[in-house]
PDB file of N, CA and C in Angstrom:
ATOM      1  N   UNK A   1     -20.885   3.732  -7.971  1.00  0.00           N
ATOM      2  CA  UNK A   1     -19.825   3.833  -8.960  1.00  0.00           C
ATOM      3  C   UNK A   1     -19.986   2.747 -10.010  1.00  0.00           C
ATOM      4  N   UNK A   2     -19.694   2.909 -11.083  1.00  0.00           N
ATOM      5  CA  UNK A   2     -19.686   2.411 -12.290  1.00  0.00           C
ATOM      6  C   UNK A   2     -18.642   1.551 -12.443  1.00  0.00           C
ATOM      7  N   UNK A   3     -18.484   0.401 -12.928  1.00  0.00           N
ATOM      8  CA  UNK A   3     -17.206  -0.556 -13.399  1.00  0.00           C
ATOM      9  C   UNK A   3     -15.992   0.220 -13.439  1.00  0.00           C
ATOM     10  N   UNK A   4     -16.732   0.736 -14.885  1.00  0.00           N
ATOM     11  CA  UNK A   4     -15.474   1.860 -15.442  1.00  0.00           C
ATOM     12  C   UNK A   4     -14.467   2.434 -14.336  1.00  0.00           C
ATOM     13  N   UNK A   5     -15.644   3.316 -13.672  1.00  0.00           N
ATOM     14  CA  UNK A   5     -15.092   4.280 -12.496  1.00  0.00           C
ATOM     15  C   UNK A   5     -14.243   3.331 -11.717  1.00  0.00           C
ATOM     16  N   UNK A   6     -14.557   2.248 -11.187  1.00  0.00           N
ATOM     17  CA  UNK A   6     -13.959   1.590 -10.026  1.00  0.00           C
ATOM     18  C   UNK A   6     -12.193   1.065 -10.684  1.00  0.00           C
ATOM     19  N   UNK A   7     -12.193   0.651 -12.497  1.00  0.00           N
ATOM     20  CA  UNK A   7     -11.579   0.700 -12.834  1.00  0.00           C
ATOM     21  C   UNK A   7      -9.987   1.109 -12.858  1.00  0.00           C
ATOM     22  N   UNK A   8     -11.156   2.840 -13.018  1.00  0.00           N
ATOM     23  CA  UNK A   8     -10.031   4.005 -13.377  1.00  0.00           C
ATOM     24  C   UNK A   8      -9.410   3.781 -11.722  1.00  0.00           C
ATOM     25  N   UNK A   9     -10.200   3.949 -10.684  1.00  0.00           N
ATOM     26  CA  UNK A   9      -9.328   4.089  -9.310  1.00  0.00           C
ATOM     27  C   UNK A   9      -8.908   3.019  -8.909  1.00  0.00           C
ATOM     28  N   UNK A  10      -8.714   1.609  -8.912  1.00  0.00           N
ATOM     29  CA  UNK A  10      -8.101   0.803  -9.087  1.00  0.00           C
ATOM     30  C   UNK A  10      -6.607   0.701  -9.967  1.00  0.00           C
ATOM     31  N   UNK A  11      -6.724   1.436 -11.070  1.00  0.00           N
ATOM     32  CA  UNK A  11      -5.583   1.389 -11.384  1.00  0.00           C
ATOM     33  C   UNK A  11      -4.927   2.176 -12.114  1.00  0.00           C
ATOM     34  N   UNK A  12      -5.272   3.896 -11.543  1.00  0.00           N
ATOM     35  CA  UNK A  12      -4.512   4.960 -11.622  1.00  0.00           C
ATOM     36  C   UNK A  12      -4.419   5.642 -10.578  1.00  0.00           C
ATOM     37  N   UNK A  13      -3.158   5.808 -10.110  1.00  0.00           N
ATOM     38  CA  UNK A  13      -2.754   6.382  -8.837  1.00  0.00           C
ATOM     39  C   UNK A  13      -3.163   7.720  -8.311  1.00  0.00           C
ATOM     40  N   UNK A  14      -3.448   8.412  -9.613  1.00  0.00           N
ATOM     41  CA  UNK A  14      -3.725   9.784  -9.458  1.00  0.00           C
ATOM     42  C   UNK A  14      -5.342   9.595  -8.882  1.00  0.00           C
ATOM     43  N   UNK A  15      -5.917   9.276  -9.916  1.00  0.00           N
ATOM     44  CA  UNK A  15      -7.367   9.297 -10.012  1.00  0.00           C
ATOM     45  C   UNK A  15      -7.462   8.441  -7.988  1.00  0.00           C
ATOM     46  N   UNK A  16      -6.891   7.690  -7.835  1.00  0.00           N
ATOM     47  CA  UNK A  16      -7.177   7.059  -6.714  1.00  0.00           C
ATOM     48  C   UNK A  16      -6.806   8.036  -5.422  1.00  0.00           C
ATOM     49  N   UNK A  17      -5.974   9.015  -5.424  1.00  0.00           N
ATOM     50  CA  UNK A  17      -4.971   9.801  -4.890  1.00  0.00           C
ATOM     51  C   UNK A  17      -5.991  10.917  -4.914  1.00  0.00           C
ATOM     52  N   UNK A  18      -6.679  11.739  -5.899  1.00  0.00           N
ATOM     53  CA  UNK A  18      -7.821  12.537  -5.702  1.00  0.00           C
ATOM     54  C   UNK A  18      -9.304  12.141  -4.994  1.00  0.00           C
ATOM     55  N   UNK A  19      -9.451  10.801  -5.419  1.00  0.00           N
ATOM     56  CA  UNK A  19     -10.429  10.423  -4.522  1.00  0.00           C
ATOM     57  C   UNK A  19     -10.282  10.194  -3.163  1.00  0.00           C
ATOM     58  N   UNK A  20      -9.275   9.672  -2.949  1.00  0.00           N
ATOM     59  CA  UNK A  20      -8.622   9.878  -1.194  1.00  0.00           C
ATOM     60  C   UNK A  20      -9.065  11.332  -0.698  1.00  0.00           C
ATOM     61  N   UNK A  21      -8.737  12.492  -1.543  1.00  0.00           N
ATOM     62  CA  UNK A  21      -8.641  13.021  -1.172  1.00  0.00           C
ATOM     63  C   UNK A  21      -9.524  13.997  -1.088  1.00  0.00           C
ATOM     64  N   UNK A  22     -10.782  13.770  -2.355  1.00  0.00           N
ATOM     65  CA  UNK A  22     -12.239  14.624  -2.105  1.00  0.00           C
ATOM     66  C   UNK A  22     -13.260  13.834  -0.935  1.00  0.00           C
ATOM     67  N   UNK A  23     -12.612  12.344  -0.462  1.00  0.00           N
ATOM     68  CA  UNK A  23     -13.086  11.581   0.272  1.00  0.00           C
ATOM     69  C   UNK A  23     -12.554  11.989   1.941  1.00  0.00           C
ATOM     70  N   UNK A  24     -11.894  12.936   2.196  1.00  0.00           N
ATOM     71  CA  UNK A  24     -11.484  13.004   3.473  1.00  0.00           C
ATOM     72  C   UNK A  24     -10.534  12.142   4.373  1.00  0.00           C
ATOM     73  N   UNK A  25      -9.555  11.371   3.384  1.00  0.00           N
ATOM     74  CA  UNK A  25      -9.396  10.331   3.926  1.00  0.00           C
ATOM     75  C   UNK A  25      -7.874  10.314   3.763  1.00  0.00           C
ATOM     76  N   UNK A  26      -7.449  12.216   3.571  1.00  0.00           N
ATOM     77  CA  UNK A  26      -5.876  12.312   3.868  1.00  0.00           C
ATOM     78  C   UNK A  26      -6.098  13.754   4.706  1.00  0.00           C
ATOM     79  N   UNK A  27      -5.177  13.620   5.643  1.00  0.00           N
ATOM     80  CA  UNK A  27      -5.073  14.324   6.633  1.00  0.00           C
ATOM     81  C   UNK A  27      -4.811  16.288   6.157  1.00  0.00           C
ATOM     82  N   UNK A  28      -5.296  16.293   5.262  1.00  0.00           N
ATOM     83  CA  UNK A  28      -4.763  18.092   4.802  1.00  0.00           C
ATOM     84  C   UNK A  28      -5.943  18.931   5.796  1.00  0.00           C
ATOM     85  N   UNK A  29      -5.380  19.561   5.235  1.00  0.00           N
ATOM     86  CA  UNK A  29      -5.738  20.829   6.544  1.00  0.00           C
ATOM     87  C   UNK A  29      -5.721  20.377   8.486  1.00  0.00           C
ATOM     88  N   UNK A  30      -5.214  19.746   8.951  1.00  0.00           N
ATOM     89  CA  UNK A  30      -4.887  18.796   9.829  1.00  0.00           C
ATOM     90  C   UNK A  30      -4.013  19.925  11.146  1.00  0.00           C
ATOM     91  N   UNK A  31      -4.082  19.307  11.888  1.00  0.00           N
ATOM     92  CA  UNK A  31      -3.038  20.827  12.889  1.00  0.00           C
ATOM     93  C   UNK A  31      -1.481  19.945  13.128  1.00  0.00           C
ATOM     94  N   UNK A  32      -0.858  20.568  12.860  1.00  0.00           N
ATOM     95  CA  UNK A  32       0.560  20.594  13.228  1.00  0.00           C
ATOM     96  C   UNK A  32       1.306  20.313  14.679  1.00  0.00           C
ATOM     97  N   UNK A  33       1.983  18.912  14.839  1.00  0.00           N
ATOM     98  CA  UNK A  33       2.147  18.737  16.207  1.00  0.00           C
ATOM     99  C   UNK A  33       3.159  19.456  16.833  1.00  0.00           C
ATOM    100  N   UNK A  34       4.113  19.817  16.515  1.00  0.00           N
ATOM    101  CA  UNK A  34       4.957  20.421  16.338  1.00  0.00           C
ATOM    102  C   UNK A  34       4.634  22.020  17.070  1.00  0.00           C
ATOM    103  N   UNK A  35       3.675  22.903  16.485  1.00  0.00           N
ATOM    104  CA  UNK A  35       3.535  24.167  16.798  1.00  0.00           C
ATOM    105  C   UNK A  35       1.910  24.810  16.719  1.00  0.00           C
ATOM    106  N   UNK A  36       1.192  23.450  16.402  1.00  0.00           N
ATOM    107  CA  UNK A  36      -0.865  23.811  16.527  1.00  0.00           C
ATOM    108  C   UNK A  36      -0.578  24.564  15.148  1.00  0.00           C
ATOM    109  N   UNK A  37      -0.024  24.797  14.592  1.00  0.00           N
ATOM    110  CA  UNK A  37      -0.928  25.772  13.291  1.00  0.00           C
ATOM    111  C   UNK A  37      -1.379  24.746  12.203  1.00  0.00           C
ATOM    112  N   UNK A  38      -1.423  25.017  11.031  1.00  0.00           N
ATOM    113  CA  UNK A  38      -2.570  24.465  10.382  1.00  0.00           C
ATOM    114  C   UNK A  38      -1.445  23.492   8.681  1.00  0.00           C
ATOM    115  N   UNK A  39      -2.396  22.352   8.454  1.00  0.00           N
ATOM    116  CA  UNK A  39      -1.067  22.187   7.316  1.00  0.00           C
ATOM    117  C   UNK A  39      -2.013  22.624   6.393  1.00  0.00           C
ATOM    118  N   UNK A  40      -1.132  22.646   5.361  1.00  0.00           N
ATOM    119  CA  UNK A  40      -1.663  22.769   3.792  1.00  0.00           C
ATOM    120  C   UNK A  40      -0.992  22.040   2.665  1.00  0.00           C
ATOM    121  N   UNK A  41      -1.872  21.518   1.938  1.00  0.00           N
ATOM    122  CA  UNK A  41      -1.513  20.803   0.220  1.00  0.00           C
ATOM    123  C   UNK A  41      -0.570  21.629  -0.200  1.00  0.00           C
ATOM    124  N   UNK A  42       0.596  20.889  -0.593  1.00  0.00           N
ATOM    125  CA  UNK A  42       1.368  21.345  -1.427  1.00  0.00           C
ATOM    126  C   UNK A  42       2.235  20.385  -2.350  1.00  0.00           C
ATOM    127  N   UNK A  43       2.477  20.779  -3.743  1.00  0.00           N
ATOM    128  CA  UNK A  43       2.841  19.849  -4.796  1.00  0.00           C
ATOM    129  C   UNK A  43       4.344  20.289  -5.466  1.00  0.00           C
ATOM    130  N   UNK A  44       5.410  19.411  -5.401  1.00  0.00           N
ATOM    131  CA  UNK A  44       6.707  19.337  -6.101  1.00  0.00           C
ATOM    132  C   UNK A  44       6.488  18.172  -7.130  1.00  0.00           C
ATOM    133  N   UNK A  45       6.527  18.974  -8.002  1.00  0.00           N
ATOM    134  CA  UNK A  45       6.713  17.836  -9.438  1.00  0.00           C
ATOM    135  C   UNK A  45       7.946  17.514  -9.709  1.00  0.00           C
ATOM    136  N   UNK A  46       9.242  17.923  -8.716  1.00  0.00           N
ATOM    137  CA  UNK A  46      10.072  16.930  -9.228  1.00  0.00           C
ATOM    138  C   UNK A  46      10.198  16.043  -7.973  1.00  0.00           C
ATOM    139  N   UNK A  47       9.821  15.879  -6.872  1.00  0.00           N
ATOM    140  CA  UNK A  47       9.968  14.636  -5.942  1.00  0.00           C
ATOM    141  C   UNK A  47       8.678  13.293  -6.397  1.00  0.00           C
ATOM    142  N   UNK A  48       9.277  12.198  -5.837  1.00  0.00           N
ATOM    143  CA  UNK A  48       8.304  10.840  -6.505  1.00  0.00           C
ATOM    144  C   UNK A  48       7.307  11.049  -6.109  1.00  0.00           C
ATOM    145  N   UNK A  49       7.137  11.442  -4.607  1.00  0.00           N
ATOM    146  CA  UNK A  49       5.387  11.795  -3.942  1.00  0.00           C
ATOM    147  C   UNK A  49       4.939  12.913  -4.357  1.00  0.00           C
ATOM    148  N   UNK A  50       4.235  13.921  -5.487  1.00  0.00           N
ATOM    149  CA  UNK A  50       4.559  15.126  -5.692  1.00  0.00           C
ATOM    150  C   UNK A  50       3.811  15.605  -4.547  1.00  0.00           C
ATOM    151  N   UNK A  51       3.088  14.992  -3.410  1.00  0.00           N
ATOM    152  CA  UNK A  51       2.149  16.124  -2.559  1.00  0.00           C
ATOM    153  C   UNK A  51       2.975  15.851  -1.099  1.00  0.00           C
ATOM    154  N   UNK A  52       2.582  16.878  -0.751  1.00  0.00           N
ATOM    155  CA  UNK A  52       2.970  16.970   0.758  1.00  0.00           C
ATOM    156  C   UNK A  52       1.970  18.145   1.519  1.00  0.00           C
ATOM    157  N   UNK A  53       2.534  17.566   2.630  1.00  0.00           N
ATOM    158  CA  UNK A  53       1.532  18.797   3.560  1.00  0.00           C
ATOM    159  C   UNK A  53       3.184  19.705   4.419  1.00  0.00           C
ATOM    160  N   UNK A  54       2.229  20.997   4.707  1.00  0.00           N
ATOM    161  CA  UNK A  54       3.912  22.065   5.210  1.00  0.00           C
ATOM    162  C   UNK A  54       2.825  22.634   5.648  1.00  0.00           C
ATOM    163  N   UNK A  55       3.233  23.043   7.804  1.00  0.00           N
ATOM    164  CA  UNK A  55       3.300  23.490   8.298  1.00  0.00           C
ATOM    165  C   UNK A  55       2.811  25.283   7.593  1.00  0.00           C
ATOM    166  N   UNK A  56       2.002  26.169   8.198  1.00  0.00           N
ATOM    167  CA  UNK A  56       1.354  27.405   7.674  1.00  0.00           C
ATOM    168  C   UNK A  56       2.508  27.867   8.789  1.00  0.00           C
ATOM    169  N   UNK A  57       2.814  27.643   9.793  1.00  0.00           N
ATOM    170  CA  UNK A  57       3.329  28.417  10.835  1.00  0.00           C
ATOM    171  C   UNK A  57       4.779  28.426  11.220  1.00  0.00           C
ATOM    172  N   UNK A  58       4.939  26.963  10.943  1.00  0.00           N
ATOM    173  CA  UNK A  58       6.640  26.521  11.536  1.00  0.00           C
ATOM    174  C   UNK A  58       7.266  26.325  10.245  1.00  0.00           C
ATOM    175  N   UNK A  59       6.321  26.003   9.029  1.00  0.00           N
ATOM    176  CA  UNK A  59       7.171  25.039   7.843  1.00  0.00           C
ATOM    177  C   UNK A  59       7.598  23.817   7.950  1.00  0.00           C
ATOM    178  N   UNK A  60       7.276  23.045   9.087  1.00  0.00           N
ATOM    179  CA  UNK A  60       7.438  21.302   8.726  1.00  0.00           C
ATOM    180  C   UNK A  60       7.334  21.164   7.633  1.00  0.00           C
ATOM    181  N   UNK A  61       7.022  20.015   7.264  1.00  0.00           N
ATOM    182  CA  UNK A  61       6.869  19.323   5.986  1.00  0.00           C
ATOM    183  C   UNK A  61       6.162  17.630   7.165  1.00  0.00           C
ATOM    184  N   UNK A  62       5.493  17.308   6.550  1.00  0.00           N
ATOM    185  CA  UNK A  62       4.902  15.978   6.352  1.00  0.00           C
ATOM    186  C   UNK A  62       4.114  15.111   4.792  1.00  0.00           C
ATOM    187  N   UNK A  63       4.052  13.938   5.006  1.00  0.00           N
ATOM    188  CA  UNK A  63       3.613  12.994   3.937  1.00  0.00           C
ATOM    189  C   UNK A  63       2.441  13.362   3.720  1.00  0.00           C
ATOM    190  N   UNK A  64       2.019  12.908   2.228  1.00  0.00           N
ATOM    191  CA  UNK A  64       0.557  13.889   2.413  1.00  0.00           C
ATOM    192  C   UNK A  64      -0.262  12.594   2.962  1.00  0.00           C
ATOM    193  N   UNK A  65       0.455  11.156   3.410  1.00  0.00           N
ATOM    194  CA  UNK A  65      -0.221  10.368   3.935  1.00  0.00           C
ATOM    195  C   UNK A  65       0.201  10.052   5.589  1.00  0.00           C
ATOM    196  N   UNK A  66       0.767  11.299   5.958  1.00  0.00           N
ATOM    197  CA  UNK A  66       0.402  11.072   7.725  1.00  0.00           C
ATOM    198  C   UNK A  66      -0.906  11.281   8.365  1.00  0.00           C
ATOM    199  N   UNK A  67      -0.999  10.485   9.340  1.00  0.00           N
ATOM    200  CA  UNK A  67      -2.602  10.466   9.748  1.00  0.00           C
ATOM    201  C   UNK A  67      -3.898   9.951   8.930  1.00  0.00           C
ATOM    202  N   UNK A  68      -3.580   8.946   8.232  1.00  0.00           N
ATOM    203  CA  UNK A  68      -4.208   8.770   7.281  1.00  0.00           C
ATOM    204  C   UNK A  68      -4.227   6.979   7.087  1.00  0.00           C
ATOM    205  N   UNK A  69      -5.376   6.581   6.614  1.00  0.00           N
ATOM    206  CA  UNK A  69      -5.153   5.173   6.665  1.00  0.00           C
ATOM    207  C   UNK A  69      -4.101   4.676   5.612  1.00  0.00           C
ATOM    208  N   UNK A  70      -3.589   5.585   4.830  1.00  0.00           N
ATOM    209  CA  UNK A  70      -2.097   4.934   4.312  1.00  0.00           C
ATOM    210  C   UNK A  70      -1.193   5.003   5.488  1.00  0.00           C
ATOM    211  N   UNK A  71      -0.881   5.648   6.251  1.00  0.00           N
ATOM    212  CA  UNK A  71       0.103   5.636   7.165  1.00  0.00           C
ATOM    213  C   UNK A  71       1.063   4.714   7.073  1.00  0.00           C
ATOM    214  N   UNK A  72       2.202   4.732   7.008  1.00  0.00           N
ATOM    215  CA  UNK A  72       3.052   3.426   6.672  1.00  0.00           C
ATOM    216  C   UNK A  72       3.193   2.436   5.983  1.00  0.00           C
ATOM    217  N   UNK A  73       2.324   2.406   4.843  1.00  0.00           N
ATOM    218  CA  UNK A  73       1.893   1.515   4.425  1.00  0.00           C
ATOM    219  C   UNK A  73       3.503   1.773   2.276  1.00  0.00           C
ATOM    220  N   UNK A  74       3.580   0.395   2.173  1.00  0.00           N
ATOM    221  CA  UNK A  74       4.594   0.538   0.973  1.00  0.00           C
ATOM    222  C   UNK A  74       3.733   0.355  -0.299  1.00  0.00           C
ATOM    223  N   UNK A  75       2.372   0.148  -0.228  1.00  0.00           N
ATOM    224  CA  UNK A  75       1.345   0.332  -1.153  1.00  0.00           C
ATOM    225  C   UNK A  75       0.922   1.536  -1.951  1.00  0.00           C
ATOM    226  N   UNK A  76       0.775   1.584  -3.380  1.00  0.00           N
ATOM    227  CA  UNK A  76       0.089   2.702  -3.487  1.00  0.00           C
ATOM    228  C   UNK A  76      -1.010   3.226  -2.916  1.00  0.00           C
ATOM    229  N   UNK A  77      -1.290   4.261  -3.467  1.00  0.00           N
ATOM    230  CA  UNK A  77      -2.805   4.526  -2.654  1.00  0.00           C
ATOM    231  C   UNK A  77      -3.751   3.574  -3.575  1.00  0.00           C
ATOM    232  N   UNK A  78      -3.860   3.140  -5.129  1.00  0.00           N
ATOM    233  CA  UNK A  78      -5.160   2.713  -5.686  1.00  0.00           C
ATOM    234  C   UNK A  78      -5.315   1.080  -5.267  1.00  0.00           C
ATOM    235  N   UNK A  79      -4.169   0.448  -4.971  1.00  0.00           N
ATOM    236  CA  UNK A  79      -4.136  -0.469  -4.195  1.00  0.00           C
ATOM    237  C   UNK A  79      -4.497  -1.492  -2.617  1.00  0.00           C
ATOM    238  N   UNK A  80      -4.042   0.054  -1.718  1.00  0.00           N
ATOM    239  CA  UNK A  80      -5.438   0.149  -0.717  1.00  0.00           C
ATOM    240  C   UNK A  80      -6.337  -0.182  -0.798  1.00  0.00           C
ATOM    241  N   UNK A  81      -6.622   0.727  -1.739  1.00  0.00           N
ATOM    242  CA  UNK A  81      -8.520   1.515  -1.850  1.00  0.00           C
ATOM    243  C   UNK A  81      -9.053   0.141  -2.638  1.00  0.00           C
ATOM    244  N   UNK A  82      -8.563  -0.628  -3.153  1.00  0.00           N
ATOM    245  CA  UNK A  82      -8.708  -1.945  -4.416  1.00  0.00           C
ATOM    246  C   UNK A  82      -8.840  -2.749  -3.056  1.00  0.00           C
ATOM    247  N   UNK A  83      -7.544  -3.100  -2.361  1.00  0.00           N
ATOM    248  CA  UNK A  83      -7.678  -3.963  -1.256  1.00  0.00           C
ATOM    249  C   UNK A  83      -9.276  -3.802  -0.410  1.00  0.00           C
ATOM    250  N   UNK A  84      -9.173  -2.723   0.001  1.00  0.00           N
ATOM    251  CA  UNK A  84     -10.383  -2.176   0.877  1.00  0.00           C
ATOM    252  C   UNK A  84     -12.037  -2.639   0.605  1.00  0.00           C
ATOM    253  N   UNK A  85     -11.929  -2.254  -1.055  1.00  0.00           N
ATOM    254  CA  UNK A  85     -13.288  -2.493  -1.167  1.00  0.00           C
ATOM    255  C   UNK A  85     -13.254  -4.228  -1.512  1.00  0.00           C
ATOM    256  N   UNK A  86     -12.359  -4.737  -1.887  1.00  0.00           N
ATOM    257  CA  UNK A  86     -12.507  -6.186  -1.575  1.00  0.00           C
ATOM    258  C   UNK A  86     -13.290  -6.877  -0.145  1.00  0.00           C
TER     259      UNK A  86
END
């Protein structure tokens, strides 16, 4: 990665938030504890987190950062990922 690049994911949430996520490193498509079926990406543009994961079978709802090394964490995601590669 390039300055630039490390830049942009350092300090845009989105851009850091897609790379999480072409990186494998948020739990989507994940199985459901609840009932074994399967989750899936899903986006509300009017809540602050717009992604979440929902249940294919039962309709849970989870964070799109459960199971995931954000897990609990009050950090953004580009902040992590900034922390991390430090």
């Amino acid at each position: 990665m390039t300055a630039s690049m490390l830049h942009e994911l350092f300090t845009n949430e989105e851009a850091a938030f897609q790379f999480a996520l072409q990186s494998d490193m948020l739990y989507v498509n994940g199985q459901c504890e609840e009932c074994d079926g399967s989750y899936q990406l899903y986006t509300d543009e009017y809540k602050k987190n717009q992604h979440y994961l929902k249940c294919t079978k039962c309709s849970s709802k989870r964070s799109i950062l459960h199971n995931s090394i954000f897990t609990r964490t009050k950090l953004k995601i580009n902040v992590v990922l900034h922390l991390l590669y430090c």
